[in-house]
N, C-alpha and C. Protein backbone atom coordinates (compact mmCIF):
# COMPACT_ATOMS: atom_id res chain seq x y z
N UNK A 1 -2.98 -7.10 -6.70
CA UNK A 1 -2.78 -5.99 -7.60
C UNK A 1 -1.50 -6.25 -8.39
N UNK A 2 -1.72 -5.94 -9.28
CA UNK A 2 -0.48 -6.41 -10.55
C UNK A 2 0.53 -4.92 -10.85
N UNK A 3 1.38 -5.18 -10.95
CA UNK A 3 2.60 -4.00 -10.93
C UNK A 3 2.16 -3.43 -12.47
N UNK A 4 1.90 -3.78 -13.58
CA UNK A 4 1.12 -2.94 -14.28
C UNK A 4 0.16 -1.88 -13.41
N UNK A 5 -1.02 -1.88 -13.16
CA UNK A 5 -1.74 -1.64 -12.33
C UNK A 5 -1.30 -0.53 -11.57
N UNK A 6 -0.75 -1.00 -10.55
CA UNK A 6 0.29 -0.04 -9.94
C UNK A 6 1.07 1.33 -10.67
N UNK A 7 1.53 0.42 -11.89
CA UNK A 7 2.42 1.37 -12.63
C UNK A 7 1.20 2.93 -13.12
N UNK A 8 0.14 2.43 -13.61
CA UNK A 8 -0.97 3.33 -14.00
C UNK A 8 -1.77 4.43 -12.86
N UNK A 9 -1.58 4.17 -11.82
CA UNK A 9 -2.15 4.79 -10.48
C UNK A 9 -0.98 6.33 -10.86
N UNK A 10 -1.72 7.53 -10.29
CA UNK A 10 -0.57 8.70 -10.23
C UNK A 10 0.26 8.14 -8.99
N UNK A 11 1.00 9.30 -8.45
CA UNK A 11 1.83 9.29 -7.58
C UNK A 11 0.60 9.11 -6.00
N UNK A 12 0.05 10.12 -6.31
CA UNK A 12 -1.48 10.17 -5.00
C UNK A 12 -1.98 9.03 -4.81
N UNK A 13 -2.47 8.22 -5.93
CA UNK A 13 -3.23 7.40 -5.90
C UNK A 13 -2.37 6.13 -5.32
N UNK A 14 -1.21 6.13 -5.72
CA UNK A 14 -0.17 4.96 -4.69
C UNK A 14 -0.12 5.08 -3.91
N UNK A 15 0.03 6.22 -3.10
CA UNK A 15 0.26 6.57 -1.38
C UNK A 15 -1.05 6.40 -1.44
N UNK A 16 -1.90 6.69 -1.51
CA UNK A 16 -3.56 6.48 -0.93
C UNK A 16 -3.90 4.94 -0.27
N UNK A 17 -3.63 4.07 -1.57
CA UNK A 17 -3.39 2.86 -2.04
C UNK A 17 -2.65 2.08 -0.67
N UNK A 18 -1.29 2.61 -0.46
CA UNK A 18 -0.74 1.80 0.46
C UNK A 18 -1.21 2.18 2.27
N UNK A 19 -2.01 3.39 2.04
CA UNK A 19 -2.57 3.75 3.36
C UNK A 19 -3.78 2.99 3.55
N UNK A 20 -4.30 2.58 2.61
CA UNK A 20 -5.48 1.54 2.92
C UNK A 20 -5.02 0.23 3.10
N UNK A 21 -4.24 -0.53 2.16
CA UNK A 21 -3.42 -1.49 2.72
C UNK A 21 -2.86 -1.83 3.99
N UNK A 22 -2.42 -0.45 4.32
CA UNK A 22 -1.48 -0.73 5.58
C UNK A 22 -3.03 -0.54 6.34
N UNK A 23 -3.38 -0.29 6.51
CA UNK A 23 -4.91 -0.11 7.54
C UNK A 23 -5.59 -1.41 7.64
N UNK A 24 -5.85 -1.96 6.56
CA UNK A 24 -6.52 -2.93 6.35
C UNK A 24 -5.44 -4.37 7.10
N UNK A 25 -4.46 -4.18 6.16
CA UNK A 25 -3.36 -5.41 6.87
C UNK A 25 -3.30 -5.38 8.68
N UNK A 26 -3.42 -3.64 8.99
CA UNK A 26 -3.24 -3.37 10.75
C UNK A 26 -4.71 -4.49 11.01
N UNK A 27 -5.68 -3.86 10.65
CA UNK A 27 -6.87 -4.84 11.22
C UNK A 27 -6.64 -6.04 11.12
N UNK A 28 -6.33 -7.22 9.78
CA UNK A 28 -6.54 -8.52 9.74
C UNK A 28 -5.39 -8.84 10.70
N UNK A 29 -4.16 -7.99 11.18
CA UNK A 29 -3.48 -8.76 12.03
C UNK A 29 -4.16 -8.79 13.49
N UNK A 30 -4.85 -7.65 13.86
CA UNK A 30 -5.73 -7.87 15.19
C UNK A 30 -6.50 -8.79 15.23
N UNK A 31 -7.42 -9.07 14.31
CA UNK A 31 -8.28 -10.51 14.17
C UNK A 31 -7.42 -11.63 14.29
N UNK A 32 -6.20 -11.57 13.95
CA UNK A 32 -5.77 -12.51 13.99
C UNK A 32 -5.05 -12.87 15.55
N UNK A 33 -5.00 -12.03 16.33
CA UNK A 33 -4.27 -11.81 17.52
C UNK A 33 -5.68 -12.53 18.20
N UNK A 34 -6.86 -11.54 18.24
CA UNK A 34 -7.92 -12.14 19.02
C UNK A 34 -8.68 -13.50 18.38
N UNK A 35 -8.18 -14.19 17.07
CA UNK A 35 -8.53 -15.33 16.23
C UNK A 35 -9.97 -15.26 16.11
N UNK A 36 -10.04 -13.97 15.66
CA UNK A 36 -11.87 -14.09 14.51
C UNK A 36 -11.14 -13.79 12.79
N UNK A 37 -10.03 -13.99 12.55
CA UNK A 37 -9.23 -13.52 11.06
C UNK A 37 -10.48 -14.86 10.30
N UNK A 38 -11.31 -14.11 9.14
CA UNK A 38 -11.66 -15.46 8.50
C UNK A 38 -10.72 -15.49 7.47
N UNK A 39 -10.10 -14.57 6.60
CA UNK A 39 -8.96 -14.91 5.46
C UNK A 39 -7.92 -14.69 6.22
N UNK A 40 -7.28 -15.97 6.41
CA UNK A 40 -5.58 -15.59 7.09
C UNK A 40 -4.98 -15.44 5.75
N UNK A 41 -4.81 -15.69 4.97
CA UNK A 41 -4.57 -16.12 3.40
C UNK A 41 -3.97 -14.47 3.10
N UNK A 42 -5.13 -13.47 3.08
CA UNK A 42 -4.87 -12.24 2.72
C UNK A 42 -4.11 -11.62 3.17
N UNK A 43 -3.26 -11.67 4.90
CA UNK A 43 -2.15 -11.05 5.23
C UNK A 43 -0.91 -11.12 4.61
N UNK A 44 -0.57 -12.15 3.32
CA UNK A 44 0.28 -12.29 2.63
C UNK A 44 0.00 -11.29 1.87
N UNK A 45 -1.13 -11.49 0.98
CA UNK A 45 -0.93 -10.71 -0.22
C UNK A 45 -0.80 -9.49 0.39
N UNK A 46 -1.19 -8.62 1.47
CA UNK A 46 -1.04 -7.47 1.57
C UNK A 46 0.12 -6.95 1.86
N UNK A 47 0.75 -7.92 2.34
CA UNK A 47 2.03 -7.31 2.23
C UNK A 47 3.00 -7.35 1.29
N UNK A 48 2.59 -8.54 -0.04
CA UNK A 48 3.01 -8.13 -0.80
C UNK A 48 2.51 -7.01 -1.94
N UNK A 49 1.60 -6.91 -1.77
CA UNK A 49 1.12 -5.07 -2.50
C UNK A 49 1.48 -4.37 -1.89
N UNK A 50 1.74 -4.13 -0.63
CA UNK A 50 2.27 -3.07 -0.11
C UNK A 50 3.96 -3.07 -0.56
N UNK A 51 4.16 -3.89 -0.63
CA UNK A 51 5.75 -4.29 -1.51
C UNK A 51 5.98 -3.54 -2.81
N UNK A 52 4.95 -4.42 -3.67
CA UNK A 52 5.26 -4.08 -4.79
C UNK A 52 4.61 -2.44 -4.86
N UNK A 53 3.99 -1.45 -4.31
CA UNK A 53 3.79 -0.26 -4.22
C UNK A 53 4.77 0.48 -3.67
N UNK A 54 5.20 0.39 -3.12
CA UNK A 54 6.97 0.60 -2.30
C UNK A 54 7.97 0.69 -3.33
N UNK A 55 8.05 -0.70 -3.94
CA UNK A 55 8.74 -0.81 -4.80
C UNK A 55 8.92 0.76 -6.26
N UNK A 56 7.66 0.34 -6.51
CA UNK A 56 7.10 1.33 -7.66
C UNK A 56 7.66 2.60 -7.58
N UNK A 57 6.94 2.51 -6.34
CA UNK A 57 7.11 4.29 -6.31
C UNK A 57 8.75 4.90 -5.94
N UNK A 58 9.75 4.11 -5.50
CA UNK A 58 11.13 3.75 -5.31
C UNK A 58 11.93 3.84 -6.73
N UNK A 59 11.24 3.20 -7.22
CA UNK A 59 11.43 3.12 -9.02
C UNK A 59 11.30 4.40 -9.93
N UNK A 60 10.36 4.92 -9.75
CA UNK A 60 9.90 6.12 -10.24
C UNK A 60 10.19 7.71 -9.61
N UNK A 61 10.58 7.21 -8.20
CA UNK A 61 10.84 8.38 -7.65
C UNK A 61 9.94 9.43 -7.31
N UNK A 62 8.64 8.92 -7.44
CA UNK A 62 7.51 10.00 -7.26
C UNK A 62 7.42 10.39 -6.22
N UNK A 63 7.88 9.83 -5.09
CA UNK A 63 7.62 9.68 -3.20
C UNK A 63 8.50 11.67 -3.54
N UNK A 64 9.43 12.00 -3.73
CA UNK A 64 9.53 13.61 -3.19
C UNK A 64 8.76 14.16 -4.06
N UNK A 65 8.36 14.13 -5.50
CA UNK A 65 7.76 15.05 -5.84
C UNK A 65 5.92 15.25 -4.74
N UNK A 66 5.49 14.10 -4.73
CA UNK A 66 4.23 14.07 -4.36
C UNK A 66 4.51 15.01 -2.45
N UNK A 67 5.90 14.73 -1.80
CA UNK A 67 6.35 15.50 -0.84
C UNK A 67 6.44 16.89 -1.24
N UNK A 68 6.54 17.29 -2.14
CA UNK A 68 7.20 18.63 -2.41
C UNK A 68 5.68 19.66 -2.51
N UNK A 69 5.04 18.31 -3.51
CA UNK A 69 3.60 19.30 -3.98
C UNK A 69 2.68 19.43 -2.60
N UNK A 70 3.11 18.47 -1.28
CA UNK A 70 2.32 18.68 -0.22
C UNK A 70 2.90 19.58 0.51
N UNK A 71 4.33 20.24 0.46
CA UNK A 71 4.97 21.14 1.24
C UNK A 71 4.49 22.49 0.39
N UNK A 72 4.40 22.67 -0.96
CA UNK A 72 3.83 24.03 -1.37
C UNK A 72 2.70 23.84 -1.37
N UNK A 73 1.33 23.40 -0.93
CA UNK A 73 0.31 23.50 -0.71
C UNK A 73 0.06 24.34 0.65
């Protein structure tokens, strides 16, 4: 995923984004513990999208507002 990309997602759609990441990265590291991982390759990139989504949203500052709109809900 390209930090353009990223940049275009709302605030929701980044946290969504890095909760599937991080889910997905949790699994390929278990495959990789019990060695059925067929892309070892992809535990990089996921952590670097999960980076550069971190990053972003660090940048932009959206992480309290998207907190705030879940505390007045």
């Amino acid at each position: 995923m390209k930090a353009q990309e990223v940049r275009d997602l709302t605030s929701k759609e980044r946290l969504e984004k890095i909760d599937d990441l991080s889910q997905e990265y949790f699994n390929l590291r278990l495959q990789l513990t019990t060695g059925k991982i067929e892309a070892p390759g992809r535990l990089k990139l996921l952590r670097r999208d999960i980076a550069r989504l971190k990053t972003i949203i660090k940048e932009s500052g959206s992480v309290e507002t998207v907190k705030q709109g879940a505390e007045l809900a």
